[in-house]
Protein backbone atom coordinates (compact mmCIF):
# COMPACT_ATOMS: atom_id res chain seq x y z
CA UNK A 1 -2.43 15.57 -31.28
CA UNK A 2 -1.38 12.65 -33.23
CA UNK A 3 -2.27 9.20 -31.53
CA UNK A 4 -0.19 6.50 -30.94
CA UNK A 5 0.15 3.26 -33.60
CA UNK A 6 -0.97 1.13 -30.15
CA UNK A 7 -4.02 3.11 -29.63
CA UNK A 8 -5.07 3.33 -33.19
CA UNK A 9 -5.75 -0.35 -33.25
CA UNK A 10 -9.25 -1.24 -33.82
CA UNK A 11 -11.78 -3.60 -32.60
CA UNK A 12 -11.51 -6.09 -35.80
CA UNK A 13 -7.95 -5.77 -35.83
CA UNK A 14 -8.10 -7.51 -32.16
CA UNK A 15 -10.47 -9.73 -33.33
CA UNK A 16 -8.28 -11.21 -35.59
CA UNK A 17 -5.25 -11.27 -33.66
CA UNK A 18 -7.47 -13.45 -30.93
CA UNK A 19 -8.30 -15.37 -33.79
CA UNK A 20 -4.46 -16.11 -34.88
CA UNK A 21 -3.19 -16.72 -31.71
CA UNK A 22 -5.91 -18.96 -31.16
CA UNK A 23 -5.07 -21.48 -33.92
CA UNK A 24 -1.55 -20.91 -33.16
CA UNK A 25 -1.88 -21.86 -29.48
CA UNK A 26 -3.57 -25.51 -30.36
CA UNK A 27 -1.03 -25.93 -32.68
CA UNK A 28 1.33 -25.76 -30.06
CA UNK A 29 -0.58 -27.34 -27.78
CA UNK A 30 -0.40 -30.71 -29.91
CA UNK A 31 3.29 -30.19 -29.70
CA UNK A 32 3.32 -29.84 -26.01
CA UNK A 33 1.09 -28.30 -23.26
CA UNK A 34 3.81 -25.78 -22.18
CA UNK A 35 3.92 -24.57 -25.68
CA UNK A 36 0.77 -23.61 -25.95
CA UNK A 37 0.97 -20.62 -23.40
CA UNK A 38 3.28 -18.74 -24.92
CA UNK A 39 0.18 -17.31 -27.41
CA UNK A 40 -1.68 -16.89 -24.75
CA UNK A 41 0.64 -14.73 -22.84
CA UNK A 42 1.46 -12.87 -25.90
CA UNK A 43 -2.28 -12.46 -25.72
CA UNK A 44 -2.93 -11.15 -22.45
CA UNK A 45 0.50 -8.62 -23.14
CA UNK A 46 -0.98 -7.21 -26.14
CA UNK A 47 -4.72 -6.65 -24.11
CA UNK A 48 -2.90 -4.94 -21.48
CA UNK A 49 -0.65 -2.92 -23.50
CA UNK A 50 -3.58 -1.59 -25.69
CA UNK A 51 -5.84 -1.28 -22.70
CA UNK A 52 -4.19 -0.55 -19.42
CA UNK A 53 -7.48 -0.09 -17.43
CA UNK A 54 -7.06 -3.93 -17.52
CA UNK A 55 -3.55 -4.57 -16.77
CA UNK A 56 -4.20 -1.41 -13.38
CA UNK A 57 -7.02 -4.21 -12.34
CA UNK A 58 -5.36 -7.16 -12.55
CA UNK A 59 -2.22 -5.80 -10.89
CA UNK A 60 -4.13 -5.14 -7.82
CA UNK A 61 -6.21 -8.66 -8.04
CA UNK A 62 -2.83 -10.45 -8.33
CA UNK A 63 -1.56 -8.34 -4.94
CA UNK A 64 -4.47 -9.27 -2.91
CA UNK A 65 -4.66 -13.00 -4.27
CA UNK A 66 -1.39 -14.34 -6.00
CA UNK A 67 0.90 -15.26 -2.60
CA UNK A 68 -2.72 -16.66 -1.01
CA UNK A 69 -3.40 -19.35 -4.07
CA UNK A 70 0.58 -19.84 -4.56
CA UNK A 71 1.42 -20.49 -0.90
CA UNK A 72 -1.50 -20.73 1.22
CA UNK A 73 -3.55 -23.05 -1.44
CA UNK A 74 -0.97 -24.12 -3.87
CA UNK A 75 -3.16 -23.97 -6.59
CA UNK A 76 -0.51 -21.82 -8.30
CA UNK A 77 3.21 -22.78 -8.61
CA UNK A 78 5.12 -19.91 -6.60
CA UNK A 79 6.65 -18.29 -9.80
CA UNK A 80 3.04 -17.25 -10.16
CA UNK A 81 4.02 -14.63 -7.54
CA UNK A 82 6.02 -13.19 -10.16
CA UNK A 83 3.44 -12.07 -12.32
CA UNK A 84 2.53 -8.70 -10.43
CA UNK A 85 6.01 -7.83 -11.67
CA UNK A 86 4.97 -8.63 -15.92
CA UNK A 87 1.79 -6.88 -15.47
CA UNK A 88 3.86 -3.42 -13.96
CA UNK A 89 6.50 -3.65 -16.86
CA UNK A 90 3.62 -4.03 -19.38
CA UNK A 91 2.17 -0.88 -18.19
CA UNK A 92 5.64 0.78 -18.14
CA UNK A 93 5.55 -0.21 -22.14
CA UNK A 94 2.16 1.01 -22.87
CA UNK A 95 3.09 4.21 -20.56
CA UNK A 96 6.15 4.86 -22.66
CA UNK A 97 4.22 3.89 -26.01
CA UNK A 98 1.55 6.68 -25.09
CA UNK A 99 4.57 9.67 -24.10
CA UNK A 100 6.54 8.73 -27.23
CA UNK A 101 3.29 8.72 -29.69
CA UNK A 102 2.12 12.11 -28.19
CA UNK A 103 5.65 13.19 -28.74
CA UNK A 104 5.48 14.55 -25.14
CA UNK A 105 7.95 14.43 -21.76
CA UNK A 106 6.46 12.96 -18.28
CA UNK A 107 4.15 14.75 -16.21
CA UNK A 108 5.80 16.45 -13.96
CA UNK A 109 4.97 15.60 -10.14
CA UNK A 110 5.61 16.97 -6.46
CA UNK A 111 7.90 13.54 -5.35
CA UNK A 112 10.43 13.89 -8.78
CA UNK A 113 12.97 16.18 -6.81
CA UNK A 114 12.70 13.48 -3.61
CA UNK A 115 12.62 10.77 -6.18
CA UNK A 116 15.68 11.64 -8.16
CA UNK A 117 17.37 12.78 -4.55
CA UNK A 118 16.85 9.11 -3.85
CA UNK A 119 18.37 7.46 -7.03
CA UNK A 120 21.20 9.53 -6.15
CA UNK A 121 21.64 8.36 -2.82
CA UNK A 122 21.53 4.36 -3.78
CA UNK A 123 23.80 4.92 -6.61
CA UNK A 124 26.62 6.69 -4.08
CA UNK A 125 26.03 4.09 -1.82
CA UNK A 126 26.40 1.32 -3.73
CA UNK A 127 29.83 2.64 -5.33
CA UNK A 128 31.23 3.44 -2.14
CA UNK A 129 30.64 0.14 -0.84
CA UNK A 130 31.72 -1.77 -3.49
CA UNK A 131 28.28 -3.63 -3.83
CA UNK A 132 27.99 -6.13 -7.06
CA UNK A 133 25.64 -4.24 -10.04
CA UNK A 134 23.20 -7.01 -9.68
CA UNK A 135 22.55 -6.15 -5.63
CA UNK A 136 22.33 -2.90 -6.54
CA UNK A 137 19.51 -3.36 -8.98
CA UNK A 138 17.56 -5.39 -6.87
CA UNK A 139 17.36 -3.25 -4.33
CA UNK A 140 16.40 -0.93 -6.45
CA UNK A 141 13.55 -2.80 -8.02
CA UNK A 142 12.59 -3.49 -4.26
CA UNK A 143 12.17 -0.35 -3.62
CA UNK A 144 11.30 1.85 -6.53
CA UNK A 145 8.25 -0.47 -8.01
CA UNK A 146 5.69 1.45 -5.97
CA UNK A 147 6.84 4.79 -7.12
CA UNK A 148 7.20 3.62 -11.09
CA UNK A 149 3.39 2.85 -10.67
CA UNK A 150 2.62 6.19 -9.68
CA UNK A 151 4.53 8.08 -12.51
CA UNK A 152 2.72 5.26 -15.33
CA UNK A 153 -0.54 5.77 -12.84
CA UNK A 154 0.27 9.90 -13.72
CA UNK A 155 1.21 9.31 -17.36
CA UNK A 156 -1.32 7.43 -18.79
CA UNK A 157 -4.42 8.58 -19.90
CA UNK A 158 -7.66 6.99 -18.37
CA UNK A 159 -11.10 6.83 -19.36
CA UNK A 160 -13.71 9.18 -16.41
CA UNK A 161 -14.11 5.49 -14.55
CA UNK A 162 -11.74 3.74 -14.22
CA UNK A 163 -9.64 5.11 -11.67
CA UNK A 164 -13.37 5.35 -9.62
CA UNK A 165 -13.49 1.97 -10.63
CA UNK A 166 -10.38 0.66 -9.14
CA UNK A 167 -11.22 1.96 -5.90
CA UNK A 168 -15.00 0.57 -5.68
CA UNK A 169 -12.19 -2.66 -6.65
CA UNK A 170 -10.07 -2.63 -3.64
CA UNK A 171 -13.25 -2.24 -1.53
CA UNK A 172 -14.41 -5.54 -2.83
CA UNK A 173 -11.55 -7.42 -2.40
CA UNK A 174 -11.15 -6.01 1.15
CA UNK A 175 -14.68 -7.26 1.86
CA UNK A 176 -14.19 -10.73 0.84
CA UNK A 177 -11.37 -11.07 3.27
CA UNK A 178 -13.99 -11.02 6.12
CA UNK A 179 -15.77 -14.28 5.57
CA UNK A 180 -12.43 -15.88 4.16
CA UNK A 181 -10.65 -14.79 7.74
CA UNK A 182 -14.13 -16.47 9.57
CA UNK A 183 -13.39 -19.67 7.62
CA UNK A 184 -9.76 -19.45 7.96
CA UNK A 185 -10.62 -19.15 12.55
CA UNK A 186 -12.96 -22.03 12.23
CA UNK A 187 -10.00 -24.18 10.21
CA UNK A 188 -7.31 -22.76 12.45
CA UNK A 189 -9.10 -22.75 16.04
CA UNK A 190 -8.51 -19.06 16.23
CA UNK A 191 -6.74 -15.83 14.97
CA UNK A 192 -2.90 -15.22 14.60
CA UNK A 193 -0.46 -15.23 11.75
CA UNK A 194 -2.62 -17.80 9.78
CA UNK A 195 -5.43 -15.73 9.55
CA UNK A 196 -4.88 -13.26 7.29
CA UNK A 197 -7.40 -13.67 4.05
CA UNK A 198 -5.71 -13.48 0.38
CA UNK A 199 -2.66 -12.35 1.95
CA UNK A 200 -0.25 -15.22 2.75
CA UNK A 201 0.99 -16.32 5.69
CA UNK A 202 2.07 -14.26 8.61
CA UNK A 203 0.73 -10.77 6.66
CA UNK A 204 -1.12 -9.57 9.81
CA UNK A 205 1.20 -6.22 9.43
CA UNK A 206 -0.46 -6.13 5.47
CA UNK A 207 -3.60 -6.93 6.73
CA UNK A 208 -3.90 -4.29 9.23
CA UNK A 209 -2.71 -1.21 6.93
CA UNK A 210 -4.76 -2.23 3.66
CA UNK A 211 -7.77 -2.72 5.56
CA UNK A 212 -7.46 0.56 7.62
CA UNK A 213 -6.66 2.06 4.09
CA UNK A 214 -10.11 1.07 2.42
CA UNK A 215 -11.71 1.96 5.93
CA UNK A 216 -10.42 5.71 5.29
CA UNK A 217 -11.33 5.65 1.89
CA UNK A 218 -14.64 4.59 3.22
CA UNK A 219 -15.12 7.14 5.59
CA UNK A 220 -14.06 10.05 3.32
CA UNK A 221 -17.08 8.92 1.28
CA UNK A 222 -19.48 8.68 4.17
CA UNK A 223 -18.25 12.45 5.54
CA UNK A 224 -18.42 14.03 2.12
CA UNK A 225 -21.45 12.53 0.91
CA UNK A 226 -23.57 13.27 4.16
CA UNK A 227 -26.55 15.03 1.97
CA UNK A 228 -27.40 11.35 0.79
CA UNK A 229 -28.07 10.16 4.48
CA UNK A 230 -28.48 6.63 3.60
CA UNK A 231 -24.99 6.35 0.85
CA UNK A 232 -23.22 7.97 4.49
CA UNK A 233 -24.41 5.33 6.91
CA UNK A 234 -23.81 2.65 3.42
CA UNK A 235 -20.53 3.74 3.86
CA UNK A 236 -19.98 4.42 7.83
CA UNK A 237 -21.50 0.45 8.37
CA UNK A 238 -19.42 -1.01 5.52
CA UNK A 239 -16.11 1.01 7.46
CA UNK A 240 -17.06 -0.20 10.75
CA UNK A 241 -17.32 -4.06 9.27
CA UNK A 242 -13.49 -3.85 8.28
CA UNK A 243 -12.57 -3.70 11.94
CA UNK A 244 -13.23 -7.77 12.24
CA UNK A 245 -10.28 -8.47 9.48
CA UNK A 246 -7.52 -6.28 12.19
CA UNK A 247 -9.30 -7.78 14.85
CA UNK A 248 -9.15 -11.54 13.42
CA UNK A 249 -5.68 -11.45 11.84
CA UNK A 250 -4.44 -10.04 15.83
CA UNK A 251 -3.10 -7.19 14.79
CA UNK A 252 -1.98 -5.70 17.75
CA UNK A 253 -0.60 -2.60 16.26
CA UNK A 254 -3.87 -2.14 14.40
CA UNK A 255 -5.00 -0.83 17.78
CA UNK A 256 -2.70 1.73 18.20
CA UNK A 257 -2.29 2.77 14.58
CA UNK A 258 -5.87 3.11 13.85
CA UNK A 259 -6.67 5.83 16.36
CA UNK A 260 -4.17 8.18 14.65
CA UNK A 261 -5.90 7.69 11.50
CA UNK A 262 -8.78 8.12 12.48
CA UNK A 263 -8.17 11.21 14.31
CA UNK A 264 -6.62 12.74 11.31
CA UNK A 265 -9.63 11.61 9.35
CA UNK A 266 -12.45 13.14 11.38
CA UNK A 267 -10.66 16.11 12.26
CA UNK A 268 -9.43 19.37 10.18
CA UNK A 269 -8.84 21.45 13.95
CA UNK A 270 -7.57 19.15 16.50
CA UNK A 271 -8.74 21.51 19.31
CA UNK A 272 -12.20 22.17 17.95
CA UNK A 273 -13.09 18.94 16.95
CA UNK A 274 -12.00 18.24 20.94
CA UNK A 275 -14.44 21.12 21.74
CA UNK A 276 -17.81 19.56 20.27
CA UNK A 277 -19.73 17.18 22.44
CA UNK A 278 -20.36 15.12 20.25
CA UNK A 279 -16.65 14.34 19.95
CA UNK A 280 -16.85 13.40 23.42
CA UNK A 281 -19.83 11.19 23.18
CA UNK A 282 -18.13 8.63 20.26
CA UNK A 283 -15.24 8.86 22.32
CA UNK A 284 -17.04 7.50 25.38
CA UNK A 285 -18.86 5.04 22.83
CA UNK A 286 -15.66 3.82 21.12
CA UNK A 287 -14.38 3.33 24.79
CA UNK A 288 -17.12 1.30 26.14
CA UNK A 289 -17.11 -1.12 23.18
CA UNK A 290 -13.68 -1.56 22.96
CA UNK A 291 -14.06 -2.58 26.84
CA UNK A 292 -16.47 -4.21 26.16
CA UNK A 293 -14.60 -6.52 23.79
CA UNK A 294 -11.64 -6.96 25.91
CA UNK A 295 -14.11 -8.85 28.00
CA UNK A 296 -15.49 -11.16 25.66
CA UNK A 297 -12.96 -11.86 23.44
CA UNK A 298 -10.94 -14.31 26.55
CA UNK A 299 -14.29 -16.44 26.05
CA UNK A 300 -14.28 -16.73 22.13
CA UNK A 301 -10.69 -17.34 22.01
CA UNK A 302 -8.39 -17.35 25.19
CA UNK A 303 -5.18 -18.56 23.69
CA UNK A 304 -5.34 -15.30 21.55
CA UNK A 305 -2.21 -13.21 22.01
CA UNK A 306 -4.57 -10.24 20.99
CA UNK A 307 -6.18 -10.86 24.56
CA UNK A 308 -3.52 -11.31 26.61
CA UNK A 309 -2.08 -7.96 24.79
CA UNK A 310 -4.98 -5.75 25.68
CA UNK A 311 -5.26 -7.49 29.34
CA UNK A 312 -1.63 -6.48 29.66
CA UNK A 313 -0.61 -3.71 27.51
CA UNK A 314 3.03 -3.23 28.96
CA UNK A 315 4.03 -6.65 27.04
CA UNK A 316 4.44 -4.63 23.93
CA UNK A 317 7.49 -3.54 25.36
CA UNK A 318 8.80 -6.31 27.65
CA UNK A 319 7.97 -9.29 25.95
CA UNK A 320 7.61 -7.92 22.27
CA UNK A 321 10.19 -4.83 21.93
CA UNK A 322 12.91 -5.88 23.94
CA UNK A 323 15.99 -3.58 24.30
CA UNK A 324 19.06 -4.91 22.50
CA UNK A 325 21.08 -5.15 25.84
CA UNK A 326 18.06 -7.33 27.31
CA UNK A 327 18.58 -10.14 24.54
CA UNK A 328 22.28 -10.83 24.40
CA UNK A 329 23.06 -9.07 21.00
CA UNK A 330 20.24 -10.36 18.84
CA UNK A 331 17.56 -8.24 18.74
CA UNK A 332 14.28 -9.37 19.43
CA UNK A 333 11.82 -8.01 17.28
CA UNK A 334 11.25 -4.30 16.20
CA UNK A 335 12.54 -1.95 18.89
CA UNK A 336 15.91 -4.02 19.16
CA UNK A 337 16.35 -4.69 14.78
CA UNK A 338 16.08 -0.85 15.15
CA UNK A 339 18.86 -0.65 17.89
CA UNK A 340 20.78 -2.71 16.02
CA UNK A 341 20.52 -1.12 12.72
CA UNK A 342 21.47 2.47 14.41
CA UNK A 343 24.69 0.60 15.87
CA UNK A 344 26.02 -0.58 12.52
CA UNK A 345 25.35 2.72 10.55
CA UNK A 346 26.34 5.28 13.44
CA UNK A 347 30.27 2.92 13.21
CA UNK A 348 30.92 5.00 9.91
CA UNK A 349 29.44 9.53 9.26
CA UNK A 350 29.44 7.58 5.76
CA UNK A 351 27.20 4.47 6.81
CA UNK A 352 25.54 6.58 8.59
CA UNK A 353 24.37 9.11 5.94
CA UNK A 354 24.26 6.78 3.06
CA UNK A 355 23.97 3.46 4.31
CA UNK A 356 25.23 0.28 3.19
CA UNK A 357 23.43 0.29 0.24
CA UNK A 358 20.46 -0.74 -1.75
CA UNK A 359 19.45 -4.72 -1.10
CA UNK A 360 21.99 -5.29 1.69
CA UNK A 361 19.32 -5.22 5.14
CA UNK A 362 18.01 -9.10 3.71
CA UNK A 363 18.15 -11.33 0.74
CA UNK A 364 16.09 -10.12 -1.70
CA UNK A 365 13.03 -12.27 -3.35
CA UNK A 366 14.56 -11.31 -7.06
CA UNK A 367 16.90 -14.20 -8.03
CA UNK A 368 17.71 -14.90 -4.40
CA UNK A 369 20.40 -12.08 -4.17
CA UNK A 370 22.12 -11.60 -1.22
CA UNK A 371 23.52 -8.41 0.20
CA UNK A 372 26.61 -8.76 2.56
CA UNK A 373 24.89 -8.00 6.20
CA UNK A 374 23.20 -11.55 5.01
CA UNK A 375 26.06 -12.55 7.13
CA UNK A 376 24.37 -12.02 10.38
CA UNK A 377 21.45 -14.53 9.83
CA UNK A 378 23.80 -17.30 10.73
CA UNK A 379 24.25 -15.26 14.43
CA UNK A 380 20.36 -15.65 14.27
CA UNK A 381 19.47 -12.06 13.91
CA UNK A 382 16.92 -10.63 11.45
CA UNK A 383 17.99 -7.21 9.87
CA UNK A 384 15.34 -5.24 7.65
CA UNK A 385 12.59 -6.49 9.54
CA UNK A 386 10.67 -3.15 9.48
CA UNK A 387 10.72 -0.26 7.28
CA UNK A 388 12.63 2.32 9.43
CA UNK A 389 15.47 -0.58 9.85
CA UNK A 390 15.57 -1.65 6.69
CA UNK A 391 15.69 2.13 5.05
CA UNK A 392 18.17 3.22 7.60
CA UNK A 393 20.78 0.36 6.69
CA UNK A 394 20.37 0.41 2.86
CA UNK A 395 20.15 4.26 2.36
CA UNK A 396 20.88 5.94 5.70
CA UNK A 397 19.58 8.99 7.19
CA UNK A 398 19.72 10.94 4.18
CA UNK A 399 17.91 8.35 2.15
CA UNK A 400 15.13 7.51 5.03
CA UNK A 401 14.45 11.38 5.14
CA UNK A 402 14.58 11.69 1.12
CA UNK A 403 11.60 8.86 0.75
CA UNK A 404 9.40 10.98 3.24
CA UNK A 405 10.11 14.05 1.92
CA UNK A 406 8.37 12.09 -1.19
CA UNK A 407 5.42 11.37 0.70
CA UNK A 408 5.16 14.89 2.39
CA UNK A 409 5.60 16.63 -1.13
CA UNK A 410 2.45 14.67 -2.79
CA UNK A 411 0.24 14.91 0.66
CA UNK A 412 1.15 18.52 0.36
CA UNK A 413 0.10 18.91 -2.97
CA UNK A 414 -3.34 17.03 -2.55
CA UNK A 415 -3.60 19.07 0.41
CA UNK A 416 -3.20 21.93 -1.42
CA UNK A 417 -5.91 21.28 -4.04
CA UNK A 418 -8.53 19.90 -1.35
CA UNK A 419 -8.85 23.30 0.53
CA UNK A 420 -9.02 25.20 -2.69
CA UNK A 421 -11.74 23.33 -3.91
CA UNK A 422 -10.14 20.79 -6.90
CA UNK A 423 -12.16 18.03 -5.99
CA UNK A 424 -15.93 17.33 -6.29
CA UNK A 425 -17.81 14.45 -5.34
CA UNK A 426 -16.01 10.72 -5.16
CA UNK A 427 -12.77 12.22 -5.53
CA UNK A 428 -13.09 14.77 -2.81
CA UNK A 429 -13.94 11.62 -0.33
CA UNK A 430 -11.22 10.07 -1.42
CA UNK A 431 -9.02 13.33 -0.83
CA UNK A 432 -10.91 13.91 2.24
CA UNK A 433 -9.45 10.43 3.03
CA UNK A 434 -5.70 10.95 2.07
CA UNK A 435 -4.36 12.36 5.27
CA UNK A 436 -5.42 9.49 7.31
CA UNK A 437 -4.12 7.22 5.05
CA UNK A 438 -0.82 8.97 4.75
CA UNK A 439 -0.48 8.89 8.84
CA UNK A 440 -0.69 4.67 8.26
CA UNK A 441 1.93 4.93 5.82
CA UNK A 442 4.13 6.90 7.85
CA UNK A 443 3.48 5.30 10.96
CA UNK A 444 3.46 1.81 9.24
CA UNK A 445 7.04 1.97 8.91
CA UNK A 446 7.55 0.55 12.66
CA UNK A 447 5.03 -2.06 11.88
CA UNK A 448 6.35 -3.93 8.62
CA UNK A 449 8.59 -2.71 5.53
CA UNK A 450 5.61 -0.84 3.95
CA UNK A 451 6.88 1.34 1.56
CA UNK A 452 8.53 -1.97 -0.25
CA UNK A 453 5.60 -4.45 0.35
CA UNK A 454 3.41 -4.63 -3.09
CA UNK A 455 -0.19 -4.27 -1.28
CA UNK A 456 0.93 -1.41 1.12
CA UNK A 457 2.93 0.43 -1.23
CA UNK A 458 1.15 0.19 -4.59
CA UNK A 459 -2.54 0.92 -2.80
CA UNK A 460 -1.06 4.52 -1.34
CA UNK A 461 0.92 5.43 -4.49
CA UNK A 462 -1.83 4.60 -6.53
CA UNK A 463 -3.80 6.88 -4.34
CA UNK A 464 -1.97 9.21 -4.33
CA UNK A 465 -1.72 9.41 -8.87
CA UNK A 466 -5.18 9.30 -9.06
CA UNK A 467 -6.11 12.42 -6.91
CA UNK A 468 -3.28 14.50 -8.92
CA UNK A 469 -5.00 13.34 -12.12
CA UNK A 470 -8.49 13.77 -11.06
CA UNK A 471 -8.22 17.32 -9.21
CA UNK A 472 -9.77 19.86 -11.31
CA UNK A 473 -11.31 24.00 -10.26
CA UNK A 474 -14.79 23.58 -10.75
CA UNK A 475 -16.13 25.43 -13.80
CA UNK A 476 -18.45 27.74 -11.43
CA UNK A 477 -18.63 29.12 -8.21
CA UNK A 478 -21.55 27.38 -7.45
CA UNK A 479 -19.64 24.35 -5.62
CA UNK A 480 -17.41 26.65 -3.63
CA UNK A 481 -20.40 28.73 -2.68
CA UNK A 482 -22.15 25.41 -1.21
CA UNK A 483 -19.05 24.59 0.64
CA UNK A 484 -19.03 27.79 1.85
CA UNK A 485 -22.26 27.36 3.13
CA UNK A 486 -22.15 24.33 4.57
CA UNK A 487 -18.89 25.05 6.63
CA UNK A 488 -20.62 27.71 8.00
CA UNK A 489 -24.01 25.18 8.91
CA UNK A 490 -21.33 23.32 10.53
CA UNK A 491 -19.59 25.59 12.64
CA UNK A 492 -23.07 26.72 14.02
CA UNK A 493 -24.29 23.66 14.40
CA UNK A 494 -20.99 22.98 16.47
């Protein structure tokens, strides 16, 4: 198969070019300062463009980092934020540059029907309501970013690493939020929405969902790799550590999210997994530290909201959730956006199907557009300000169920492949993983607007790209004979 002209550059070739752009960039320079980054981004384009491995790693560096340095630090002007964007349409070119020199259509994929259902729906919604082209494509880039990353993620071709890589990647950078967060307490006189690493401010809903994420990816390694007792408890330890970031940041809903996925990670058979003692015993562990916490935490940090949440669990609903009809029309925070939302589709069959269109819940962050329900800020109340809210108003009912249909198809599909053996070693931990995280990213969408938000989104469609990619039968029967094996060790041992 005949190459591409981008990857039949070689090594001197790049040399050179670094050379050239070099002398052209202190040319410039002399000129003026500005000037002289205009080589060097031509530079970095060209590196990522020939070698995408790059660009994939410095898309997810810029996620976890870019909003921290911009707005937290302000070592970064806040355009800076923008550059997560350049590095994705980079990779769309060197995506496209690969199809078009192989002479070759897309992969296909499980989500395209969902997908295309989707484009559909925003298009029809948008002409029926008369929304400006602009909106229209900014809701679209809103949305649809995560799920272009996954079809370049499918399309291009990787070395055996790299993808492996990436992951042992996000681990890291999930790590470093720890001591960050501890600095960020002692600076802040305890947790809330300032604590929240390398992710901004008030990103505890981010915070919570990528560092449950990496703990499932953790986990899956632990489980599957249990022959190498000390790589499992590695693992186990380094998952257990990431419950200080939810616990610093005040996550409340990390606390009833995190259950879920973990029950869907430990467990293939819900009732025999309850039948095993053992189950029994972590549960009465888990229990009695999590008690035990509730008790000391009022001494390390009383003001926290985290405490007085756990000491009083009911104020989830009555002082966090309240009921539309309990807050004189403006809704208070999740329960009563959602209420609202439901009112102002269910007034039209047309709304309510369809919604109002792409980019109209809240003003966009893409040339500050501004959809027409903006109109209700000034009455003080916040549309869009969860995922199911958001979804509901911009695409309706057939658009919310369209998107999860998406997720459903590819957790199928990995699914699939898992039970029938397609994945050995890392990448059947990290398939092992998947259902776990797909319950955050399904139940995240009460929490925060995570299928839109860069680190939520772009972690689980990444995910979800690399285990299509990397699920192959194994050449003998030897692995499936082992498995076989081993289930059956387990169920006796049971």
């Amino acid at each position: 198969m005949k190459a591409s002209a981008i990857s039949r550059v070689s090594a001197p070739q790049i040399l050179l070019a670094g050379i050239l752009f070099s002398v052209l960039m202190g040319a410039l320079v002399v000129v003026n300062p500005v000037l002289g980054l205009a080589p060097l981004a031509l530079w970095g384009a060209f590196i990522i463009i020939r070698f995408p491995a790059i660009g994939l790693y410095a898309l997810f560096i810029g996620v976890f980092s870019l909003d921290w340095l911009s707005r937290v630090l302000q070592i970064l002007p806040s355009a800076s934020r923008y550059l997560t964007d350049v590095i994705l349409a980079l990779l769309l070119v060197a995506a496209v540059g690969r199809l078009l020199g192989a002479k070759r259509l897309p992969r296909r994929t499980p989500i395209d029907a969902p997908v295309l259902a989707l484009m559909l729906i925003g298009v029809f919604s948008a002409m029926v309501n008369g929304n400006p082209l602009l909106l229209t494509l900014a809701g679209f880039r809103t949305l649809f970013k995560p799920l272009l990353l996954f079809y370049i993620v499918v399309n291009l071709t990787w070395a055996p690493r790299t993808l492996r890589y990436l992951i042992y990647l996000l681990v890291a950078l999930e790590l470093v939020q720890i001591p960050i967060m501890l600095v960020q307490v002692s600076l802040y006189g305890g947790g809330g929405d300032l604590v929240t690493g390398t992710f901004g401010y008030y990103a505890t809903g981010i915070v919570t969902i990528v560092t449950l994420t990496i703990m499932a990816l953790l986990y899956g390694q632990a489980l599957t790799q249990a022959e190498n007792r000390w790589r499992a408890v590695l693992y186990g330890l380094l998952g257990a550590s990431l419950f200080i970031p939810v616990i610093l940041s005040e996550a409340k809903a990390g606390f009833l999210i995190a259950p879920f996925m973990l029950l869907a990670l430990f467990s293939d058979s819900l009732i025999r997994y309850l039948a095993r003692v053992r189950t029994w015993l972590i549960l009465l562990l888990f229990a009695a530290v999590f008690f035990a916490g509730v008790q000391v935490m009022p001494a390390i940090n009383p003001r926290s909201q985290l405490v007085q949440f756990l000491q009083s669990p009911t104020r989830i609903i009555t002082d966090y959730d309240r009921p539309l009809d309990q807050t004189n029309g403006i809704p208070a925070s999740r329960l009563g956006d959602l209420q609202f939302a439901w009112q102002l589709v269910t007034a039209s069959p047309l709304n309510l199907v369809f919604g109002f269109g792409p980019a109209q819940s809240v003003e966009t962050t893409f040339l500050g557009v501004t959809g027409e329900l903006r109109q209700t800020h000034d009455l003080g109340i916040f549309l869009g300000f969860h995922q199911l809210s958001r979804t509901l108003l911009e695409w309706g009912v057939a658009g919310l169920f369209a998107y999860l249909f998406a997720i459903w198809a590819v957790y199928r599909a990995i699914r699939s492949r898992f039970k029938r053996g397609a994945y050995v070693g890392f990448w059947r931990g990290v398939a092992w993983s998947f259902g776990g995280v797909t319950i955050l990213y399904v139940l995240g969408t009460y929490y925060l607007p995570i299928w839109e938000t860069e680190a939520t989104a772009y972690l689980f469609w990444t995910l979800a790209a690399s285990l299509l990619i990397n699920s192959k039968l194994p050449q003998t029967n030897t692995y499936l004979v082992n498995e076989s094996k081993r289930a059956v060790g387990a169920s006796v041992g049971a």
